[in-house]
PDB file of N, CA and C in Angstrom:
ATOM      1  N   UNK A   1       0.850  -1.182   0.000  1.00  0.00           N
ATOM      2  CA  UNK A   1       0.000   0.000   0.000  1.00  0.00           C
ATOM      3  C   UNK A   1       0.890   1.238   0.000  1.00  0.00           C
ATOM      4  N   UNK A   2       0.602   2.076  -0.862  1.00  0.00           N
ATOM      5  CA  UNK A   2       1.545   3.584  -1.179  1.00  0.00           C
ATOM      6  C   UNK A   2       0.865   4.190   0.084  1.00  0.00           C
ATOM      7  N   UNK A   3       1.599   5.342   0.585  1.00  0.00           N
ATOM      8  CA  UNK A   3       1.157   6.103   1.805  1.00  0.00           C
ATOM      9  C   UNK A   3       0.669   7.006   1.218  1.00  0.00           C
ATOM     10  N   UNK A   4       0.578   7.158   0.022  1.00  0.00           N
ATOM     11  CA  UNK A   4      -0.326   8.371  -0.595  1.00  0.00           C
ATOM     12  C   UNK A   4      -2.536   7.871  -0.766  1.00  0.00           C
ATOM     13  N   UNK A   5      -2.469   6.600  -0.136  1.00  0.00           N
ATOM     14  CA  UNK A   5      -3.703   6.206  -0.613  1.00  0.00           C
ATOM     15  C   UNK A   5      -3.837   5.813   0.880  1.00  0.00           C
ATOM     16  N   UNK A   6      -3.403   6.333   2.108  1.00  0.00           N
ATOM     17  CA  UNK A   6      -4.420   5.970   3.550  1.00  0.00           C
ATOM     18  C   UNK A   6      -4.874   7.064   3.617  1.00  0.00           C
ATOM     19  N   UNK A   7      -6.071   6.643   4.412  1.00  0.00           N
ATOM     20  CA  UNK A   7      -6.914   7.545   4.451  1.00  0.00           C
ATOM     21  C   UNK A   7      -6.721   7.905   5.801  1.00  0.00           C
ATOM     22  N   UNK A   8      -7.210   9.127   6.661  1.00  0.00           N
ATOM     23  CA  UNK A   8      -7.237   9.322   7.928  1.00  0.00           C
ATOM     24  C   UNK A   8      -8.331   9.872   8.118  1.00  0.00           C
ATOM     25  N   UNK A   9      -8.906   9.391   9.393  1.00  0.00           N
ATOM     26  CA  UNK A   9     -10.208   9.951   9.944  1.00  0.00           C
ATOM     27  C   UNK A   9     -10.057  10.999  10.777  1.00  0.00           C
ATOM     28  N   UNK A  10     -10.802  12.336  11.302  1.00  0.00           N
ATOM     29  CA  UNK A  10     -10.999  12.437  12.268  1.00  0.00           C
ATOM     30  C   UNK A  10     -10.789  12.226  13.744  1.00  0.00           C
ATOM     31  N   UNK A  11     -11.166  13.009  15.097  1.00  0.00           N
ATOM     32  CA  UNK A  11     -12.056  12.194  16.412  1.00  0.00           C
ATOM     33  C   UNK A  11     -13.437  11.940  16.272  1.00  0.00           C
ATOM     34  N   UNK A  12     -13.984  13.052  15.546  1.00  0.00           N
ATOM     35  CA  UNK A  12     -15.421  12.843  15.542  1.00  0.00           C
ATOM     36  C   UNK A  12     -15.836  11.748  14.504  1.00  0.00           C
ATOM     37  N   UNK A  13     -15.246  11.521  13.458  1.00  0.00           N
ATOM     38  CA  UNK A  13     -15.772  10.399  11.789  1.00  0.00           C
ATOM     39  C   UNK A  13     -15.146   9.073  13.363  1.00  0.00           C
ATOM     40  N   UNK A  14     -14.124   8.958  13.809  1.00  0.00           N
ATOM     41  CA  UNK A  14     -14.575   7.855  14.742  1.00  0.00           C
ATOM     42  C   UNK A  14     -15.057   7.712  15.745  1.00  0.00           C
ATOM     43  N   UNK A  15     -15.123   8.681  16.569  1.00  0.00           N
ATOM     44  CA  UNK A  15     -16.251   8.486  17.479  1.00  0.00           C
ATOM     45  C   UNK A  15     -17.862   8.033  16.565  1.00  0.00           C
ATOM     46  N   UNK A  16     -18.006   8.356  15.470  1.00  0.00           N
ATOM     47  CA  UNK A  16     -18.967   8.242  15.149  1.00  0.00           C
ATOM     48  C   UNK A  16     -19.659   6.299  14.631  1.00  0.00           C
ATOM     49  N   UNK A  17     -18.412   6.390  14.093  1.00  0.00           N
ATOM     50  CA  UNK A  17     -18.130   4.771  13.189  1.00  0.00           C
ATOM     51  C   UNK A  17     -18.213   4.255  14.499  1.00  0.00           C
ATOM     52  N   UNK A  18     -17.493   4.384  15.627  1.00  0.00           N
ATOM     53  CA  UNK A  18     -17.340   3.540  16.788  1.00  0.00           C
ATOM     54  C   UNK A  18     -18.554   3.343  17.750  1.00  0.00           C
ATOM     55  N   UNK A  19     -19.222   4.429  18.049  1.00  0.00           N
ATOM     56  CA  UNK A  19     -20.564   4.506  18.832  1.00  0.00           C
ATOM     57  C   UNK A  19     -20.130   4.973  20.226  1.00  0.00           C
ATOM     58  N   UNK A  20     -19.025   5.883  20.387  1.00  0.00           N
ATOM     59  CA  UNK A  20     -18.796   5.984  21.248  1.00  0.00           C
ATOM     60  C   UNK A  20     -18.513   7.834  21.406  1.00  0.00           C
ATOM     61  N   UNK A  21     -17.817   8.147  22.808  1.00  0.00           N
ATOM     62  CA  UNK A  21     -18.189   9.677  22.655  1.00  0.00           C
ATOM     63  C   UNK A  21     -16.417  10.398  22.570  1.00  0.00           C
ATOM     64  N   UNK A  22     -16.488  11.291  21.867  1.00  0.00           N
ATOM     65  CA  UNK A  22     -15.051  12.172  21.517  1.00  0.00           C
ATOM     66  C   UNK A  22     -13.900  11.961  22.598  1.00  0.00           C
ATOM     67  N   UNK A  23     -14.441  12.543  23.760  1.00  0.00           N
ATOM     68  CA  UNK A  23     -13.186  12.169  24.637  1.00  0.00           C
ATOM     69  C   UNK A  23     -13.071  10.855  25.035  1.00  0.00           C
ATOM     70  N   UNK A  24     -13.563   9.802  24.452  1.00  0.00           N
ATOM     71  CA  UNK A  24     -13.238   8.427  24.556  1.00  0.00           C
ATOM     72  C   UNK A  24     -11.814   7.701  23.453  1.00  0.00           C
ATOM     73  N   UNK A  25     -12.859   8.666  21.996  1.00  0.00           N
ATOM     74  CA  UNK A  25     -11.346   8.214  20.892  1.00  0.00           C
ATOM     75  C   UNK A  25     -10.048   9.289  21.752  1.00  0.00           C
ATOM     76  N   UNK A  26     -10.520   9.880  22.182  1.00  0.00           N
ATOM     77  CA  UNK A  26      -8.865  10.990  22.442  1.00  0.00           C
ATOM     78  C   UNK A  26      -7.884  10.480  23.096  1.00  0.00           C
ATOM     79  N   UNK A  27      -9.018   9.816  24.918  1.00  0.00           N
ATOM     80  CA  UNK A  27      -8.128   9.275  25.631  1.00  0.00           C
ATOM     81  C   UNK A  27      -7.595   7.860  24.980  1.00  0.00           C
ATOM     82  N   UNK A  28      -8.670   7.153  24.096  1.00  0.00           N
ATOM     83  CA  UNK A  28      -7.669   5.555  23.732  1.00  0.00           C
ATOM     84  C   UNK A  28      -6.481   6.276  22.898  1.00  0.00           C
ATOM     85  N   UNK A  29      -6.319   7.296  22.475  1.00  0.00           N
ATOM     86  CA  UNK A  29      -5.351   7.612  21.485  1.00  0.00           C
ATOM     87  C   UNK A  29      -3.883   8.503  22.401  1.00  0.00           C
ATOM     88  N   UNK A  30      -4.493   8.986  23.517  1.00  0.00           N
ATOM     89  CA  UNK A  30      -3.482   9.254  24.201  1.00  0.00           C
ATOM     90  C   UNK A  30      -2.926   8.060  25.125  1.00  0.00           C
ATOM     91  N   UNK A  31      -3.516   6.841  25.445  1.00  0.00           N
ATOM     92  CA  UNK A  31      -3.247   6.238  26.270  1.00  0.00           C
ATOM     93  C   UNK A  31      -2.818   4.784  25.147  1.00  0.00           C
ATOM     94  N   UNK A  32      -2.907   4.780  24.026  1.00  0.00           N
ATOM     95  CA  UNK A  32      -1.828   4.127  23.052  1.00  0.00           C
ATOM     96  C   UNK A  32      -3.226   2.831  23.101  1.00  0.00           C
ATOM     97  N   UNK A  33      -4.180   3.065  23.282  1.00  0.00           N
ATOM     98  CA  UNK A  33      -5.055   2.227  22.947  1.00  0.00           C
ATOM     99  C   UNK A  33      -5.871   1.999  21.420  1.00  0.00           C
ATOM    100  N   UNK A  34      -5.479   2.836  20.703  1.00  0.00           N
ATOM    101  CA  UNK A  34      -5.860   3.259  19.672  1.00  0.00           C
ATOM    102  C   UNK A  34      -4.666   4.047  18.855  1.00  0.00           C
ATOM    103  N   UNK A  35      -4.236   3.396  17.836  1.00  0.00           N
ATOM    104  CA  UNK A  35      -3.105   3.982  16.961  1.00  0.00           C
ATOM    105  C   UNK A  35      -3.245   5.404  16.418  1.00  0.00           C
ATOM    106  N   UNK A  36      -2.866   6.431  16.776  1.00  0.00           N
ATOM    107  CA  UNK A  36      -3.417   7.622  16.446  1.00  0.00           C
ATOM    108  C   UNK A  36      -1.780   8.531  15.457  1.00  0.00           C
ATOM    109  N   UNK A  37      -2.114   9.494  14.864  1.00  0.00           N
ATOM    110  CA  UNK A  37      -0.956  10.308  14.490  1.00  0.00           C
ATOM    111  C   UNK A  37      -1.566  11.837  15.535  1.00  0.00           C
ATOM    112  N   UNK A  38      -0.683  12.321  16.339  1.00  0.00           N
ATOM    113  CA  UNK A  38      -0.711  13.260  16.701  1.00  0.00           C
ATOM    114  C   UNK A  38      -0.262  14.786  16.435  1.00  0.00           C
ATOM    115  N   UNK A  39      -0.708  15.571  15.746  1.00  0.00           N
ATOM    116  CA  UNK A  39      -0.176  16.750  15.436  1.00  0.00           C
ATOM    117  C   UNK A  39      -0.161  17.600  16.571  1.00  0.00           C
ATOM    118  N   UNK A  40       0.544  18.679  16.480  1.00  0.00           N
ATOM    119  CA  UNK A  40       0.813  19.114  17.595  1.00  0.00           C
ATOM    120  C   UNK A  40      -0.011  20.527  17.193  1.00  0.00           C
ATOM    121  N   UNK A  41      -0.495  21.509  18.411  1.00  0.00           N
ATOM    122  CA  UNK A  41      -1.157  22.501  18.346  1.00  0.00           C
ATOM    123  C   UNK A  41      -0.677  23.067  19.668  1.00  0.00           C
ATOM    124  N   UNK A  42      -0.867  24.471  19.467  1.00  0.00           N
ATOM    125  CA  UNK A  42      -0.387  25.641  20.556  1.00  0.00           C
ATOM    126  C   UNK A  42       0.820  25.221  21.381  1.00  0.00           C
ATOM    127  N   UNK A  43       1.746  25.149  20.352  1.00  0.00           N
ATOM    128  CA  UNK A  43       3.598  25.192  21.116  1.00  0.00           C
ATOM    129  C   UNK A  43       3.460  23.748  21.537  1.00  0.00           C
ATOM    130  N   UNK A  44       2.573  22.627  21.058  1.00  0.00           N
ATOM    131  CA  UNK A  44       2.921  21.266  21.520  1.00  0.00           C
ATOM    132  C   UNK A  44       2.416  20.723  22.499  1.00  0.00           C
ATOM    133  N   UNK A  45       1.573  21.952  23.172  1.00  0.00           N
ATOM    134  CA  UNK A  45       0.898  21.629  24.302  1.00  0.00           C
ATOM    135  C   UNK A  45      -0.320  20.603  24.426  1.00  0.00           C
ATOM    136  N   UNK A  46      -1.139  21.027  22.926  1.00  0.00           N
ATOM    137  CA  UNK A  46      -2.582  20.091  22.761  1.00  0.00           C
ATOM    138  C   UNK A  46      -2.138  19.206  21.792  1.00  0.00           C
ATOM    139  N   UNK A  47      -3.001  18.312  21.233  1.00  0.00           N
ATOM    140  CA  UNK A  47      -3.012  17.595  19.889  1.00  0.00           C
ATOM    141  C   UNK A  47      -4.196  17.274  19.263  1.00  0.00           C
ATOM    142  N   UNK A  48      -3.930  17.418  17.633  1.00  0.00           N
ATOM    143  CA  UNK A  48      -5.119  17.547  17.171  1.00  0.00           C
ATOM    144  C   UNK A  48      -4.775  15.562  16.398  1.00  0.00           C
ATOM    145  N   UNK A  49      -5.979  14.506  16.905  1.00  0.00           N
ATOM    146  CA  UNK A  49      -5.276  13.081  16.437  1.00  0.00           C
ATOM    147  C   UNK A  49      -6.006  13.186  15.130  1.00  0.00           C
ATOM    148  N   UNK A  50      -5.289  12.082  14.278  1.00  0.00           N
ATOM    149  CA  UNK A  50      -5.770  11.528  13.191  1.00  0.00           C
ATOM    150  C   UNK A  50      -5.435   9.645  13.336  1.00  0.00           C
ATOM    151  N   UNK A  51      -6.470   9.175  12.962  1.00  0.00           N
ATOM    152  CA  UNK A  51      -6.562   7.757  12.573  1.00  0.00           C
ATOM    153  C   UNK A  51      -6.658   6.625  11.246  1.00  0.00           C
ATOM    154  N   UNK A  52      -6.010   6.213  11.023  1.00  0.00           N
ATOM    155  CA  UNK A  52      -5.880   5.398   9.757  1.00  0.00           C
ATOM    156  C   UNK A  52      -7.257   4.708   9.735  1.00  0.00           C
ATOM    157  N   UNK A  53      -7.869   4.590   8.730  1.00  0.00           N
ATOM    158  CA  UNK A  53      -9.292   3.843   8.244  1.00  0.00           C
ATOM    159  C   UNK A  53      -8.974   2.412   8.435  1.00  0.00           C
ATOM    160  N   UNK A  54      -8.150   2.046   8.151  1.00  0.00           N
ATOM    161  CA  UNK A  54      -7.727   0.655   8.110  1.00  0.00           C
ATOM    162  C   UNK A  54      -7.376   0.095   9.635  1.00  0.00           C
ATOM    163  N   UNK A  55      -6.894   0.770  10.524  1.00  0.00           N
ATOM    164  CA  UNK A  55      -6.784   0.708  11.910  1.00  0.00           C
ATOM    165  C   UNK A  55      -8.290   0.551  12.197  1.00  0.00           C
ATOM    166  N   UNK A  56      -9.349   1.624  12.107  1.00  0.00           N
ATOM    167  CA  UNK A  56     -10.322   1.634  12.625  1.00  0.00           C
ATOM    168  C   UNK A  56     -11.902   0.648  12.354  1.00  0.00           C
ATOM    169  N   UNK A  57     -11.142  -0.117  11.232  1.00  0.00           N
ATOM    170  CA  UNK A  57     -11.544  -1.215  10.288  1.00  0.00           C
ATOM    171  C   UNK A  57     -11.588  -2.675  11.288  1.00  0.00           C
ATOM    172  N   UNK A  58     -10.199  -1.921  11.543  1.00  0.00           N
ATOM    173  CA  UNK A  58      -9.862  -3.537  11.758  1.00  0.00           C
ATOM    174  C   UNK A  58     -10.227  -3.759  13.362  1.00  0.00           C
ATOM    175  N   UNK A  59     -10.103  -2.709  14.152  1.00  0.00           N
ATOM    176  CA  UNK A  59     -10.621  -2.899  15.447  1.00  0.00           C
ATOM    177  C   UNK A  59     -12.393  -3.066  15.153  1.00  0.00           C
ATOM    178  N   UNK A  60     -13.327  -2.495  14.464  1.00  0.00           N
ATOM    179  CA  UNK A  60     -14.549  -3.160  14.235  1.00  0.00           C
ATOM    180  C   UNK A  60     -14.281  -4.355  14.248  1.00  0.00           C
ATOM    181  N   UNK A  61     -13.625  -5.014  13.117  1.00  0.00           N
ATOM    182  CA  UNK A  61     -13.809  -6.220  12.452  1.00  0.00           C
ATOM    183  C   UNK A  61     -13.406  -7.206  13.967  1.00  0.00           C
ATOM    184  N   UNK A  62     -12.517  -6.850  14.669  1.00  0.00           N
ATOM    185  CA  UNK A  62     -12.482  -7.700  16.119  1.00  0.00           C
ATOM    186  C   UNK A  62     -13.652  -7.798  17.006  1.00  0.00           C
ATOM    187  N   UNK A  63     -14.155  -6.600  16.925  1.00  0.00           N
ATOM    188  CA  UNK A  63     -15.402  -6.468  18.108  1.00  0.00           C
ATOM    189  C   UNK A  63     -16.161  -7.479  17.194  1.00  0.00           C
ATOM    190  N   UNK A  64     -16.258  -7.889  16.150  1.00  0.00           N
ATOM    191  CA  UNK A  64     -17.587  -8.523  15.674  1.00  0.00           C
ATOM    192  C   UNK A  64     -17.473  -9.906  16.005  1.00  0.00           C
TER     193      UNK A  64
END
């Protein structure tokens, strides 16, 4: 797979897919429960995450 063809979601497109609520994807993503890319915002202090589709695929596809 070229890295020009992943896709990244959102917190909210997965909180949404997931059924669950925003500060839930944040904390699994700060607490490494959830594979996240973290950008950094205001001097590094906050982060804005992004999630691979295929990550968030595949944790469905377990719960089922």
């Amino acid at each position: 797979m070229s890295i020009l063809n992943i896709k990244l979601l959102t917190v909210k497109e997965v909180a949404k897919i997931l059924r669950v609520d925003e500060s839930t994807i944040r904390r699994w993503a700060h607490t490494g429960h959830l594979k996240a890319v973290a950008i950094p915002q205001n001097g590094g202090k906050r982060h804005k995450y992004r999630f691979d589709a295929n990550t968030v695929e595949a944790l469905l596809q377990a719960q089922a």
